[in-house]
N, C-alpha and C. Protein backbone atom coordinates (compact mmCIF):
# COMPACT_ATOMS: atom_id res chain seq x y z
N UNK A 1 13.00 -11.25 -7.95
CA UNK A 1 14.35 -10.84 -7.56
C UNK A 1 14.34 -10.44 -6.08
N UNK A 2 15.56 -11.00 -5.09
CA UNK A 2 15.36 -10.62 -3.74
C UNK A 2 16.96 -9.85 -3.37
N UNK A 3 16.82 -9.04 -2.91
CA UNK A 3 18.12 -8.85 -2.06
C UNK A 3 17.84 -8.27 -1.15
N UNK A 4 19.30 -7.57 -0.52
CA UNK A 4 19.24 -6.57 0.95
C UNK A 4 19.74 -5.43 1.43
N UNK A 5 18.81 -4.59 1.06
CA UNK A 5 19.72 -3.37 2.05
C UNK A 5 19.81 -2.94 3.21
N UNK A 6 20.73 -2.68 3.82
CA UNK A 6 21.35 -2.39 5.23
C UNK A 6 20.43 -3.49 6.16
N UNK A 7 20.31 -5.05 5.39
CA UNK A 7 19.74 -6.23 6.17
C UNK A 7 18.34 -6.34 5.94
N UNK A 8 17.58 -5.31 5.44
CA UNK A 8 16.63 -5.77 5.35
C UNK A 8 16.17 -6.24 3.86
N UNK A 9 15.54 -7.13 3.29
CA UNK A 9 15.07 -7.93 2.45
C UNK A 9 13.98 -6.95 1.87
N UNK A 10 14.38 -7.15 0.37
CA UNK A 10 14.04 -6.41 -0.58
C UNK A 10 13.26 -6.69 -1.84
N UNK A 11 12.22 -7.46 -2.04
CA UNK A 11 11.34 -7.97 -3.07
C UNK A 11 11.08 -7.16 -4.60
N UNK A 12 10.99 -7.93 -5.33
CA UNK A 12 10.84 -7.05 -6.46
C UNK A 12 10.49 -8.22 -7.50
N UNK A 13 8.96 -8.08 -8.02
CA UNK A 13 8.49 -8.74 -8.88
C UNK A 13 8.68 -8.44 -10.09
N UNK A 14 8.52 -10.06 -10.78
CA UNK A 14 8.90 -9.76 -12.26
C UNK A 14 7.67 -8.90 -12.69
N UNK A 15 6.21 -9.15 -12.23
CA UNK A 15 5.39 -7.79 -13.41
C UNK A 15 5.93 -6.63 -12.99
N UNK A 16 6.55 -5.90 -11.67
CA UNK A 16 6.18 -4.83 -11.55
C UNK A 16 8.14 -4.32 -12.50
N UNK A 17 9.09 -4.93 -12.62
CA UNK A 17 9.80 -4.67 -13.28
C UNK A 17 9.90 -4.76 -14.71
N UNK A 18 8.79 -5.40 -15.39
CA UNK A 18 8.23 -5.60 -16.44
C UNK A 18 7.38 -4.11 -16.94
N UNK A 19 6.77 -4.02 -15.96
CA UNK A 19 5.66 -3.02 -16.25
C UNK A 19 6.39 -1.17 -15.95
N UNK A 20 7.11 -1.54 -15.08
CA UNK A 20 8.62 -0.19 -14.88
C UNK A 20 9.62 0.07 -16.57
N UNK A 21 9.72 -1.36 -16.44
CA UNK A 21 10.20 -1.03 -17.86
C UNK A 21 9.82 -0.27 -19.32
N UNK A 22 8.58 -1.27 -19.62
CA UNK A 22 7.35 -0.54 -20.19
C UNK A 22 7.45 0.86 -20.31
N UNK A 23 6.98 1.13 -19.18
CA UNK A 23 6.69 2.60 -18.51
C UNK A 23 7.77 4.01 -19.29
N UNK A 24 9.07 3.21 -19.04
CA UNK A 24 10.34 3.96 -19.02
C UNK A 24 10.72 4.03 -21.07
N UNK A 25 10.41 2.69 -21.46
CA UNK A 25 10.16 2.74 -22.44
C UNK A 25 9.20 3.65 -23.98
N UNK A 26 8.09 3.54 -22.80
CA UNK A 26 6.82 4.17 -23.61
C UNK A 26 7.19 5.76 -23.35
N UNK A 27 7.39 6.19 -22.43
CA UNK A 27 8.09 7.82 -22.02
C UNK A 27 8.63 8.66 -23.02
N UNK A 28 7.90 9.59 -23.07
CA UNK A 28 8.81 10.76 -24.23
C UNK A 28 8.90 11.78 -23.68
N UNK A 29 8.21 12.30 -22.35
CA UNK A 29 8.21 13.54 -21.40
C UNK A 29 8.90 13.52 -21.26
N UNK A 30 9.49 12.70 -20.16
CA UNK A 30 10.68 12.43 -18.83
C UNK A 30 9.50 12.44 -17.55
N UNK A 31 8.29 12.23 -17.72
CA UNK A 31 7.60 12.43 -16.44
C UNK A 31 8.10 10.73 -16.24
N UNK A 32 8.27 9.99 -16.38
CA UNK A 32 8.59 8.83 -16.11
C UNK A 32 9.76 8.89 -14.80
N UNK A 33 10.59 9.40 -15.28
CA UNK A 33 11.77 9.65 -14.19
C UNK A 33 11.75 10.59 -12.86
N UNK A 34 10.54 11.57 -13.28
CA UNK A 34 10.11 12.26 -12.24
C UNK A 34 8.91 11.44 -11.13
N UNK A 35 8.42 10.66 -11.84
CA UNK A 35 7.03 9.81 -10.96
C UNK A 35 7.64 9.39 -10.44
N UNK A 36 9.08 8.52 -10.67
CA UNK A 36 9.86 7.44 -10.01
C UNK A 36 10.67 8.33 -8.74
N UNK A 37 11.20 9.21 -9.17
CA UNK A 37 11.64 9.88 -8.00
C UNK A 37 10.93 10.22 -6.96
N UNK A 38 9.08 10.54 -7.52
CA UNK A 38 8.47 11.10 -6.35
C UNK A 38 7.55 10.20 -5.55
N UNK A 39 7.65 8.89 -6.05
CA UNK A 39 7.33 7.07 -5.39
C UNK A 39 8.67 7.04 -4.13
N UNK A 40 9.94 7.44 -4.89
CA UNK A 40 10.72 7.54 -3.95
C UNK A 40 11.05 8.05 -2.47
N UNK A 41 10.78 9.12 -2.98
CA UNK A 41 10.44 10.27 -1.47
C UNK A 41 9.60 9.51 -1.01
N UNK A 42 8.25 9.55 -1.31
CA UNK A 42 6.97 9.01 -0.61
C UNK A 42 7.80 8.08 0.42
N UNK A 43 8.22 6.73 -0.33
CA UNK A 43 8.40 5.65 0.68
C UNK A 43 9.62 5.76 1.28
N UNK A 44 11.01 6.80 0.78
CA UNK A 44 12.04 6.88 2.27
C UNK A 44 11.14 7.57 3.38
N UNK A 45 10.04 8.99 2.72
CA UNK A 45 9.60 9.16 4.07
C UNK A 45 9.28 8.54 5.27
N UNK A 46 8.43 7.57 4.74
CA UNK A 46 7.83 6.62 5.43
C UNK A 46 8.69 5.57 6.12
N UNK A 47 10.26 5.33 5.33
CA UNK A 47 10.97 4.50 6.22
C UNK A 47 11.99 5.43 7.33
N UNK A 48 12.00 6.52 6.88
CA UNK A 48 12.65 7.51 7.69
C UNK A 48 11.56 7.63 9.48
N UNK A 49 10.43 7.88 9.28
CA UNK A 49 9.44 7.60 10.13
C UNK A 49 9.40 6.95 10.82
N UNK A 50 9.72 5.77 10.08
CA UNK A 50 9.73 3.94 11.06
C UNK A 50 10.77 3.85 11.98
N UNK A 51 11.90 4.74 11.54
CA UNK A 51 13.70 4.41 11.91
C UNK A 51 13.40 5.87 12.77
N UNK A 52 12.82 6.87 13.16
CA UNK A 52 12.82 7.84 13.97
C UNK A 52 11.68 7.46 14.73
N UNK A 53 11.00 5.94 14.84
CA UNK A 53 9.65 5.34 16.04
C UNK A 53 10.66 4.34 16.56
N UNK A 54 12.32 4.07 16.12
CA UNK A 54 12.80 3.06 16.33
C UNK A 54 12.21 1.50 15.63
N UNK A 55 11.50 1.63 14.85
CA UNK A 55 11.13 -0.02 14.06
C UNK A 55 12.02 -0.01 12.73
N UNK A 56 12.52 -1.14 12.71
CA UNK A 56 13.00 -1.58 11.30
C UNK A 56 11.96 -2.43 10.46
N UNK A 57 11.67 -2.29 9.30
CA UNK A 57 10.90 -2.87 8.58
C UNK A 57 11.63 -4.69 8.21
N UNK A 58 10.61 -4.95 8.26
CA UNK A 58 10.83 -6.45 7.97
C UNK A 58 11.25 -6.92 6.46
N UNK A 59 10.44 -5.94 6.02
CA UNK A 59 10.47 -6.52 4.45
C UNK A 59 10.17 -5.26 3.65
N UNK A 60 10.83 -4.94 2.08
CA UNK A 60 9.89 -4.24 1.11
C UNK A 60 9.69 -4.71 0.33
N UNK A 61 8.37 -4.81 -0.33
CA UNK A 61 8.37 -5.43 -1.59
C UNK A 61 7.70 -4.59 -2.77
N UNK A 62 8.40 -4.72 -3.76
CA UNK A 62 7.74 -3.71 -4.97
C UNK A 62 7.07 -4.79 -5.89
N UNK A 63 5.46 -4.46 -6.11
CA UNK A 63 4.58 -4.93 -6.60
C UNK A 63 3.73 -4.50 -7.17
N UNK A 64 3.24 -5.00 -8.41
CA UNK A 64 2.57 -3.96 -9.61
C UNK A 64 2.04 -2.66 -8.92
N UNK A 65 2.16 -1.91 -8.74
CA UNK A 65 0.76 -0.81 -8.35
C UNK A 65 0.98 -0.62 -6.98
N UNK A 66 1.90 -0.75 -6.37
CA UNK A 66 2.24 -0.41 -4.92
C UNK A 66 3.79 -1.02 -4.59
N UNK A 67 3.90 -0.10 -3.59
CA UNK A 67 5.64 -0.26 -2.96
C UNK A 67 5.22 -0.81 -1.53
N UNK A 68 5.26 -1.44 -0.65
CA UNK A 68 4.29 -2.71 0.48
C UNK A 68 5.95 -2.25 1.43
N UNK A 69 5.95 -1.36 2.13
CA UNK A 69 7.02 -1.68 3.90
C UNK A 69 6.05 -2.34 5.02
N UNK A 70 6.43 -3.94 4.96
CA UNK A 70 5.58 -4.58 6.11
C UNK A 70 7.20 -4.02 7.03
N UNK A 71 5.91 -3.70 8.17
CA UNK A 71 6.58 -3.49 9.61
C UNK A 71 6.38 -4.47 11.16
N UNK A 72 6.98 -4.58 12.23
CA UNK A 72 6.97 -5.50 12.89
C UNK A 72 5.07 -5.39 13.47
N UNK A 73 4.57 -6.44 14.04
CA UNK A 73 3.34 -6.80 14.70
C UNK A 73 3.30 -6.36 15.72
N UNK A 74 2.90 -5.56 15.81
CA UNK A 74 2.61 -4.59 17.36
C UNK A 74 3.53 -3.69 17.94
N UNK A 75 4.31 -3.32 17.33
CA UNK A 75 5.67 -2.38 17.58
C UNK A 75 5.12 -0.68 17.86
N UNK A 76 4.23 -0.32 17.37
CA UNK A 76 3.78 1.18 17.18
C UNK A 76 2.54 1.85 17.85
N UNK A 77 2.64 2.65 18.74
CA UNK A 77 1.24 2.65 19.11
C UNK A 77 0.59 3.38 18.35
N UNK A 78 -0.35 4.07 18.31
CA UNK A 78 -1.82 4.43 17.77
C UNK A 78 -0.96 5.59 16.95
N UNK A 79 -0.92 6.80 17.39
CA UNK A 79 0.07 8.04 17.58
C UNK A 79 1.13 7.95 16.59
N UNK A 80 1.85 6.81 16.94
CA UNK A 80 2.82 6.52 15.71
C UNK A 80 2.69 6.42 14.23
N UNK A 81 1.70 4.92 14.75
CA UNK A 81 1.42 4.76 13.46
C UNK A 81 0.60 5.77 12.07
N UNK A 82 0.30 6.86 13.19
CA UNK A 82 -0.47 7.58 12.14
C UNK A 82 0.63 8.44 11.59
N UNK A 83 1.66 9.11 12.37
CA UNK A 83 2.90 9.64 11.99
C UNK A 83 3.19 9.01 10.63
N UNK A 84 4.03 7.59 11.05
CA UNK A 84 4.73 6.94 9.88
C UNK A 84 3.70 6.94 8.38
N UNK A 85 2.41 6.81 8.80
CA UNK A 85 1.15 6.78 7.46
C UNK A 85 1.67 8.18 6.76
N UNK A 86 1.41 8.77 7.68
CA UNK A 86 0.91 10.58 7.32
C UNK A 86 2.55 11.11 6.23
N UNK A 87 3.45 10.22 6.85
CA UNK A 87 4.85 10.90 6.62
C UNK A 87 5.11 10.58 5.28
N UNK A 88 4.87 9.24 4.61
CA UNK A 88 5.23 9.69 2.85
C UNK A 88 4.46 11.34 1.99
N UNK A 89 3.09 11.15 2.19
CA UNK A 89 2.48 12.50 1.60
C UNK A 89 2.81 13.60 1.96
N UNK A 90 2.92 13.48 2.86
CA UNK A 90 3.84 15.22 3.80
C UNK A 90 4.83 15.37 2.99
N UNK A 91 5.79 14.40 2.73
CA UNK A 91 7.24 15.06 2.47
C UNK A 91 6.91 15.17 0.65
N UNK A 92 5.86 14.57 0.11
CA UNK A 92 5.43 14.63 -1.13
C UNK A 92 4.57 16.06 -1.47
N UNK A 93 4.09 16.79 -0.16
CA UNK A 93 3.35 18.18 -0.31
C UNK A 93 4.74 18.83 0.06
N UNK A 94 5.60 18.98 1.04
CA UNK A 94 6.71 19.75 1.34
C UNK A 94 7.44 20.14 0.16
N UNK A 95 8.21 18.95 -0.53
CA UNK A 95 8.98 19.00 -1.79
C UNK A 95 7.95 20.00 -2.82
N UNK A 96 6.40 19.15 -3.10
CA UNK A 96 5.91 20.21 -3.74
C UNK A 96 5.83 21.74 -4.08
N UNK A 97 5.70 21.93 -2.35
CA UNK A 97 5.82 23.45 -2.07
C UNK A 97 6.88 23.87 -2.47
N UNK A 98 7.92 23.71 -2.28
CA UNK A 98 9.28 24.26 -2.42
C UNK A 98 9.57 24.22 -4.21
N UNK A 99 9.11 22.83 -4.74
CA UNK A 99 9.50 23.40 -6.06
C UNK A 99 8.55 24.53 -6.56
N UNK A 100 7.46 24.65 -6.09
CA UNK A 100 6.10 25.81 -6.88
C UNK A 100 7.20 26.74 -6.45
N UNK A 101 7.68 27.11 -5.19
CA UNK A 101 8.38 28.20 -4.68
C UNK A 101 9.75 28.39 -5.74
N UNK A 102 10.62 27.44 -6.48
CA UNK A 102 11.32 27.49 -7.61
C UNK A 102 10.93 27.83 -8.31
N UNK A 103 9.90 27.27 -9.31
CA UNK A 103 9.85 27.54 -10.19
C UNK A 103 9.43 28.78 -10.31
N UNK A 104 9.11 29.79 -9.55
CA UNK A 104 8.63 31.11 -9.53
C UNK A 104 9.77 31.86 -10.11
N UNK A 105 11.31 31.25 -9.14
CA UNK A 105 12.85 31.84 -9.50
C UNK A 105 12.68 32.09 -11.03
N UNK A 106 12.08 30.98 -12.12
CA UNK A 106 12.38 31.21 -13.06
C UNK A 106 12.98 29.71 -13.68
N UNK A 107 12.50 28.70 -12.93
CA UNK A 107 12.72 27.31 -13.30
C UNK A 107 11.33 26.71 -13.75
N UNK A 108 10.97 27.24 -14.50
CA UNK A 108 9.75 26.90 -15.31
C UNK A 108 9.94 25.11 -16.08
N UNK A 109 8.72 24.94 -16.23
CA UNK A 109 9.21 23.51 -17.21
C UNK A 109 9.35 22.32 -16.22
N UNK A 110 10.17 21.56 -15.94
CA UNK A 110 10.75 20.62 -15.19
C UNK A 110 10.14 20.79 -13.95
N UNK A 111 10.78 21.98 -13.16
CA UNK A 111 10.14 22.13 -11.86
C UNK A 111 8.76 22.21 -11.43
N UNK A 112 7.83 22.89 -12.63
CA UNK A 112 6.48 22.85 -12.67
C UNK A 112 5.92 21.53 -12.23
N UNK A 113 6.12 20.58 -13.85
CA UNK A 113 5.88 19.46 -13.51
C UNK A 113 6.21 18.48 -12.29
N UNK A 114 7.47 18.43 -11.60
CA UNK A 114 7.71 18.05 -10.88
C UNK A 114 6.64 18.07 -9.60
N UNK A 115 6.46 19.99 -9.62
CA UNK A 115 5.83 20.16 -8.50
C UNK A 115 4.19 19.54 -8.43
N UNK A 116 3.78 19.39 -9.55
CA UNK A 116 2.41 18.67 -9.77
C UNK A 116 2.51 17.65 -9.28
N UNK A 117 2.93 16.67 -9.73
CA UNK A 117 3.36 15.39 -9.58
C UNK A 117 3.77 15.06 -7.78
N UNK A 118 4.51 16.23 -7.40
CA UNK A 118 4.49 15.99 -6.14
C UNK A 118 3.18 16.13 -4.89
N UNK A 119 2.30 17.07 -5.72
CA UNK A 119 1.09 17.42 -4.91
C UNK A 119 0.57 16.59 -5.35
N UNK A 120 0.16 15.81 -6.73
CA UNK A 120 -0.88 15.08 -7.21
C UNK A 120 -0.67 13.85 -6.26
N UNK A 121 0.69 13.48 -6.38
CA UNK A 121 0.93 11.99 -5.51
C UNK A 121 0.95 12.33 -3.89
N UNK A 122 0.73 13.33 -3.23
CA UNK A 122 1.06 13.61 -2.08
C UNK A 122 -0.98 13.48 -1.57
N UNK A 123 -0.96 14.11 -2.62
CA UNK A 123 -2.83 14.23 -1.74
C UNK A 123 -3.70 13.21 -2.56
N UNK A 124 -3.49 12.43 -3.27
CA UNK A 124 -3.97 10.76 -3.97
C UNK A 124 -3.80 10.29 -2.75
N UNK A 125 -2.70 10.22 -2.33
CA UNK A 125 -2.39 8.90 -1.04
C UNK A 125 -2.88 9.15 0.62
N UNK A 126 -3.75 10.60 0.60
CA UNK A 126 -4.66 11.05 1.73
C UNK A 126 -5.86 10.70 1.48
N UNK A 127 -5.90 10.28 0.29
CA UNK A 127 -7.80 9.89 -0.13
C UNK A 127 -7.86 8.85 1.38
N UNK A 128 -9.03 8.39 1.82
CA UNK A 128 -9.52 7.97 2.43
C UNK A 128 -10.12 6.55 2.10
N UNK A 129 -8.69 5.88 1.40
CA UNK A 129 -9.55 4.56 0.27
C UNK A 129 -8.40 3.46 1.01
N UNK A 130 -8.66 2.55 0.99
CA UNK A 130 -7.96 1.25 1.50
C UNK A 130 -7.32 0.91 0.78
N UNK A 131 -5.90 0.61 1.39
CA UNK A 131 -5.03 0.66 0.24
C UNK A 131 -3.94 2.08 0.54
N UNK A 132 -4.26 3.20 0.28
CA UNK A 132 -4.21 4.55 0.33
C UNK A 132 -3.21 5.20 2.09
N UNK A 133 -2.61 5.82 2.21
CA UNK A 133 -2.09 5.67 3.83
C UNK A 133 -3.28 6.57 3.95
N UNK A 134 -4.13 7.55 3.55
CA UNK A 134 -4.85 8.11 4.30
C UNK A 134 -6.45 7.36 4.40
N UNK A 135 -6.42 6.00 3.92
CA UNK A 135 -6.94 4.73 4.39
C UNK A 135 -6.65 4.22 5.71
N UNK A 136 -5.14 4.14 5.95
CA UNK A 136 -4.41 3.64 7.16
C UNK A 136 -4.92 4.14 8.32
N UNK A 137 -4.86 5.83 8.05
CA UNK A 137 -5.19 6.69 9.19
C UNK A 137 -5.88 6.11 9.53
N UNK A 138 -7.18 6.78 9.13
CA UNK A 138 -8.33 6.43 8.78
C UNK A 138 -8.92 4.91 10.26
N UNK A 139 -8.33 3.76 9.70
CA UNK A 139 -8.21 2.70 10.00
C UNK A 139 -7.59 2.36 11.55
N UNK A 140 -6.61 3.18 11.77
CA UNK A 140 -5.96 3.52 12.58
C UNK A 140 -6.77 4.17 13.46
N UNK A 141 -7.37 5.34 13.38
CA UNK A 141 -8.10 5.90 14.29
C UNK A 141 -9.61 5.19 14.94
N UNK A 142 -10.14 4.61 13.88
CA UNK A 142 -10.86 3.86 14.02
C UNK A 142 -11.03 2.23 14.73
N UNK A 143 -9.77 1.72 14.91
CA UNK A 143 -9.19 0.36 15.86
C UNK A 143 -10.16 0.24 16.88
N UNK A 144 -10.88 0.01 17.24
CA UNK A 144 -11.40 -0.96 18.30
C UNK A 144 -12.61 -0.43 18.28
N UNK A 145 -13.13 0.75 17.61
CA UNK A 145 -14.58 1.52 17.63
C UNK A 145 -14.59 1.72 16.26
N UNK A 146 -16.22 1.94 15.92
CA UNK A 146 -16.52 2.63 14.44
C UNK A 146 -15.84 1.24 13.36
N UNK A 147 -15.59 0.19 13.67
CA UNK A 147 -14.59 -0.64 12.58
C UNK A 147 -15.40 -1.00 11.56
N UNK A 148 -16.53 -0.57 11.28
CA UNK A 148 -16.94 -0.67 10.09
C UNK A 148 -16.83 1.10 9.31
N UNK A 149 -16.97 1.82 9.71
CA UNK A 149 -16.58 3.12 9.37
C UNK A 149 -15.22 2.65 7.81
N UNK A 150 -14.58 2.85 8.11
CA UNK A 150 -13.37 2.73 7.15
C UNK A 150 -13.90 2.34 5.78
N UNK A 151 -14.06 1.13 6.37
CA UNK A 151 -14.87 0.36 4.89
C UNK A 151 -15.94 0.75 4.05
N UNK A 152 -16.93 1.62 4.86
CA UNK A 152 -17.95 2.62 4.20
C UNK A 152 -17.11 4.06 3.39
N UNK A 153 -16.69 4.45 4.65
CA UNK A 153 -15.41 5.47 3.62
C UNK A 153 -14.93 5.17 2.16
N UNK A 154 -14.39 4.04 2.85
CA UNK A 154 -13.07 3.92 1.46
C UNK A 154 -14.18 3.39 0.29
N UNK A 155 -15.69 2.31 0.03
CA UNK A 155 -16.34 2.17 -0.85
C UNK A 155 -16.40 3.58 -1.69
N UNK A 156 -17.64 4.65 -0.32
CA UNK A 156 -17.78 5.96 -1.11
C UNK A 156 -16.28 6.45 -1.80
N UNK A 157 -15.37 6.57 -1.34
CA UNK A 157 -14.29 7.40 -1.82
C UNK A 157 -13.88 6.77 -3.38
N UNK A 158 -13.47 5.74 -3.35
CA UNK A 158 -13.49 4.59 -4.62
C UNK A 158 -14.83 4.86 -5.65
N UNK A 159 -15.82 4.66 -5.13
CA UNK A 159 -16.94 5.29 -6.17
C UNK A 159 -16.60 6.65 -6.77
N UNK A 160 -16.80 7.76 -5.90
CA UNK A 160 -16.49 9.17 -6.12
C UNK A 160 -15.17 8.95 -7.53
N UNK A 161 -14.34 7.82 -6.93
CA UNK A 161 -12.81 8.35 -7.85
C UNK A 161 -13.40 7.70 -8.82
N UNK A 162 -13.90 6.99 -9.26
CA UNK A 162 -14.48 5.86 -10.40
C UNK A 162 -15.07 6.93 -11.17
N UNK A 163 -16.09 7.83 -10.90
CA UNK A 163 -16.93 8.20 -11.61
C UNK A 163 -16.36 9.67 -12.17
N UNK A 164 -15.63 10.00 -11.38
CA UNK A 164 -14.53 11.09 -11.58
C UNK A 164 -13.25 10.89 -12.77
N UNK A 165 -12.89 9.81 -12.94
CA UNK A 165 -11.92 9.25 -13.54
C UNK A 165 -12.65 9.11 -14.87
N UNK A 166 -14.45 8.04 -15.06
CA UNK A 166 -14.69 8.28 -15.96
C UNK A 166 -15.32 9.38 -16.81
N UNK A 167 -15.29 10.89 -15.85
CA UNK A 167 -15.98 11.82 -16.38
C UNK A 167 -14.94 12.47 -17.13
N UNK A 168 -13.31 12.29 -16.66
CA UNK A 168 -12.32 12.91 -16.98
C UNK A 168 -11.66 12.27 -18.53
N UNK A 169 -12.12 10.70 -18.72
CA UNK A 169 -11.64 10.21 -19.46
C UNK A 169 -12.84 10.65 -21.05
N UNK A 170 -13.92 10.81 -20.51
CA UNK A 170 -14.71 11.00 -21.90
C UNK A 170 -14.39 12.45 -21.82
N UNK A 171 -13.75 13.70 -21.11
CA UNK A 171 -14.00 15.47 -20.95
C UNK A 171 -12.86 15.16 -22.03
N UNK A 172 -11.55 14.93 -21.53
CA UNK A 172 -9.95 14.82 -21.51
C UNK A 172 -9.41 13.83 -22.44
N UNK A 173 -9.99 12.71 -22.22
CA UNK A 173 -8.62 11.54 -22.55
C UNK A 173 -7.75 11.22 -21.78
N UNK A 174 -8.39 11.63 -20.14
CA UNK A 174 -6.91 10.92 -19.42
C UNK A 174 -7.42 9.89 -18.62
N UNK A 175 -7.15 8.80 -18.51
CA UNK A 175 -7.64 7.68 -17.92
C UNK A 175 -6.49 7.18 -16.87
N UNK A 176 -5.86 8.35 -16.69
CA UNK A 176 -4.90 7.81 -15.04
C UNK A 176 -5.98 7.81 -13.97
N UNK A 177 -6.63 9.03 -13.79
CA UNK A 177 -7.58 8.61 -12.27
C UNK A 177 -8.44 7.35 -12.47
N UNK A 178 -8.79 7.27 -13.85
CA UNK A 178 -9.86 5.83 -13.90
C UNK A 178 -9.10 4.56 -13.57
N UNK A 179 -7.79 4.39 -13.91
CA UNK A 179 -7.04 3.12 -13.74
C UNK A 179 -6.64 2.98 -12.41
N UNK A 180 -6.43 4.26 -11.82
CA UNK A 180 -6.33 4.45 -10.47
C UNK A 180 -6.87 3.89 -9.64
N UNK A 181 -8.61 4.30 -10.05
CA UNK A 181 -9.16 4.09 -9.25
C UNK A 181 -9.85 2.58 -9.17
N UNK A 182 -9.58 1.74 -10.18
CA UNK A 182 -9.95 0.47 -10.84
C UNK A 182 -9.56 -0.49 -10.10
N UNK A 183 -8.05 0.06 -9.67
CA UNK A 183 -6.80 -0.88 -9.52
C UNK A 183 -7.27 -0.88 -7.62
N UNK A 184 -7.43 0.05 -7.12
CA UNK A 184 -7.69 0.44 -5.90
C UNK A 184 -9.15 -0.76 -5.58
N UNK A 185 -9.98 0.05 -6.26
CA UNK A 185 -11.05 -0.79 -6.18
C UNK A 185 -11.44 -2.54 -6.27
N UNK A 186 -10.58 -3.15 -7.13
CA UNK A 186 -10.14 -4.40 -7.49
C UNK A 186 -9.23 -4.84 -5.97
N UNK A 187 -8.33 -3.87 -5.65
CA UNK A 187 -7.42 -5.02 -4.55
C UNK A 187 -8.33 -4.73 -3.21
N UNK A 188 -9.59 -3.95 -3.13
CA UNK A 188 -9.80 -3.30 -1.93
C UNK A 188 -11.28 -4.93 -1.83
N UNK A 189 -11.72 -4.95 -3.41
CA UNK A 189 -12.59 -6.11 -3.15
C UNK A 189 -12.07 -7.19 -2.76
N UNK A 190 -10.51 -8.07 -3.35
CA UNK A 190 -9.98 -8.78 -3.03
C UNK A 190 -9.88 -9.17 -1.89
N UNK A 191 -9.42 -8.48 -1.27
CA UNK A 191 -8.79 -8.44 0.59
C UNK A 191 -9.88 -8.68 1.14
N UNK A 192 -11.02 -7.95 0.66
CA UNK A 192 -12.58 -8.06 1.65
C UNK A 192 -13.15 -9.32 1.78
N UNK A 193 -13.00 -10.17 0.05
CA UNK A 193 -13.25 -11.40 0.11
C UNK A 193 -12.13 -12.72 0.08
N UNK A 194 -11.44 -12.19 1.15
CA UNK A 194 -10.41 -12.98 1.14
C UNK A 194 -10.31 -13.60 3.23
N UNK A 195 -10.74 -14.42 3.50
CA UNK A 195 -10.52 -14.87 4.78
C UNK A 195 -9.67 -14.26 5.23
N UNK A 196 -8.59 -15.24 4.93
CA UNK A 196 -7.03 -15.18 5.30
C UNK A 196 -6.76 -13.99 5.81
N UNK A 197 -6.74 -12.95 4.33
CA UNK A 197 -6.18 -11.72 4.77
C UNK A 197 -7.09 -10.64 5.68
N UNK A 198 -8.65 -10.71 5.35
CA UNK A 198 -9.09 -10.34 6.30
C UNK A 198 -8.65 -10.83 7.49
N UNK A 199 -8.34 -11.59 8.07
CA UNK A 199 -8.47 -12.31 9.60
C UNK A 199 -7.17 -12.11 10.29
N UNK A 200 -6.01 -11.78 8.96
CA UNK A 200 -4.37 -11.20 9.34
C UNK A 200 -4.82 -10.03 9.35
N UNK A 201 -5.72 -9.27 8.78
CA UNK A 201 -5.43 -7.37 9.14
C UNK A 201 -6.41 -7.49 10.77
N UNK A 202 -7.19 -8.34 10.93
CA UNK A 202 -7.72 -7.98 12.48
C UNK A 202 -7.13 -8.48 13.58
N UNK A 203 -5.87 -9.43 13.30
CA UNK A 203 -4.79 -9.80 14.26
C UNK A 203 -3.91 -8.72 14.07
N UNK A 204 -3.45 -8.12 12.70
CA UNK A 204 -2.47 -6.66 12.84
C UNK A 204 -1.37 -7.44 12.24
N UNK A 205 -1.43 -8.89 12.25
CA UNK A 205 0.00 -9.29 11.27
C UNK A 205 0.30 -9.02 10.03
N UNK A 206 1.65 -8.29 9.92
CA UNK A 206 2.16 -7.92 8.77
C UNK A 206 1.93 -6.59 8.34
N UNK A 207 1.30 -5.34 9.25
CA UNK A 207 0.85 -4.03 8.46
C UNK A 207 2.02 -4.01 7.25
N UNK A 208 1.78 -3.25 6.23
CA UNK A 208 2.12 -2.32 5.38
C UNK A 208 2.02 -0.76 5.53
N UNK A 209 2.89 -0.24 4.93
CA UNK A 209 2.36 1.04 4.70
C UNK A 209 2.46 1.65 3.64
């Protein structure tokens, strides 16, 4: 499915609306409607960012396991770009803060969760894993020196979450950090053994964030 808002072109795959569905389906919390809201924030932050560096994004596309704002090819300098990275999780720890600071009022329940969900997704996306904006940084800071650095990072960090995920899934029963970290790990090998896209991220065509 494609359309446009305010001109820019808007992607949306059949798995990942398949798998949204699912999602919304399988739901008996309501954390379903709260994750979706706090995917939300994340990525206006980040387009709010782009539109206060002056860049308009080229494209969004929503795709299993990630929301993709490619931005123009060389538009941002160093400085920026770490801004626009840094700016979905920020406004995902900000909101956090403020609901912990609610729910104190006496909005227990809803706001709790919310506020988890906002820290959990705010400091996931600082990990230091490719893929991840605090990958980007990362990546970012590293441009023309250290360029193998990143890639050592983000392996260890991906291991660490792997083994973490499966310590949590045999303690707990929760196998979100393991799928997490599966899914991470899987697109982070992909890209590595992939020419093409290796050889577009060292020309800079097409960032995401």
């Amino acid at each position: 499915m494609k359309f446009k808002i305010c001109g820019v072109p808007v992607l949306v795959s059949l798995p990942f609306t398949a798998l949204l569905t699912l999602f919304f389906l399988m739901d008996r919390t309501g954390l379903a409607s709260l994750s979706v809201v706090t995917v939300l924030l994340h990525e206006a932050a980040h387009l709010i960012a782009m539109a206060a560096c002056g860049v308009r994004p080229r494209a969004v596309r929503l795709v299993v396991g990630a929301v993709e704002i490619v931005a123009p090819t060389g538009c941002l300098s160093r400085r920026r770009e770490i801004c626009v990275s840094a700016a979905g999780p920020m406004a995902n720890l900000l909101v956090g803060g403020l609901l912990c600071l609610l729910s104190r009022q006496g909005g227990e329940g809803v706001l709790q969760n919310a506020a988890v969900l906002q820290f959990s997704f705010g400091f996931f996306n600082l990990l230091p894993a490719e893929g991840l904006d605090g990958g980007s940084i990362l990546s970012t800071l590293c441009e023309g020196r250290f360029f193998r650095l990143p890639g050592i990072v983000s392996a260890v960090t991906l291991a660490l979450l792997t083994a973490g995920g499966v310590l949590l899934l045999i303690c707990c029963g929760g196998g979100g950090v393991l799928f997490a970290a599966v899914y991470l790990l899987a697109a982070g090998l992909l890209c590595a053994r992939s020419p093409k896209r290796r050889a577009a991220k060292a020309a800079g065509a097409e960032p995401s964030v």
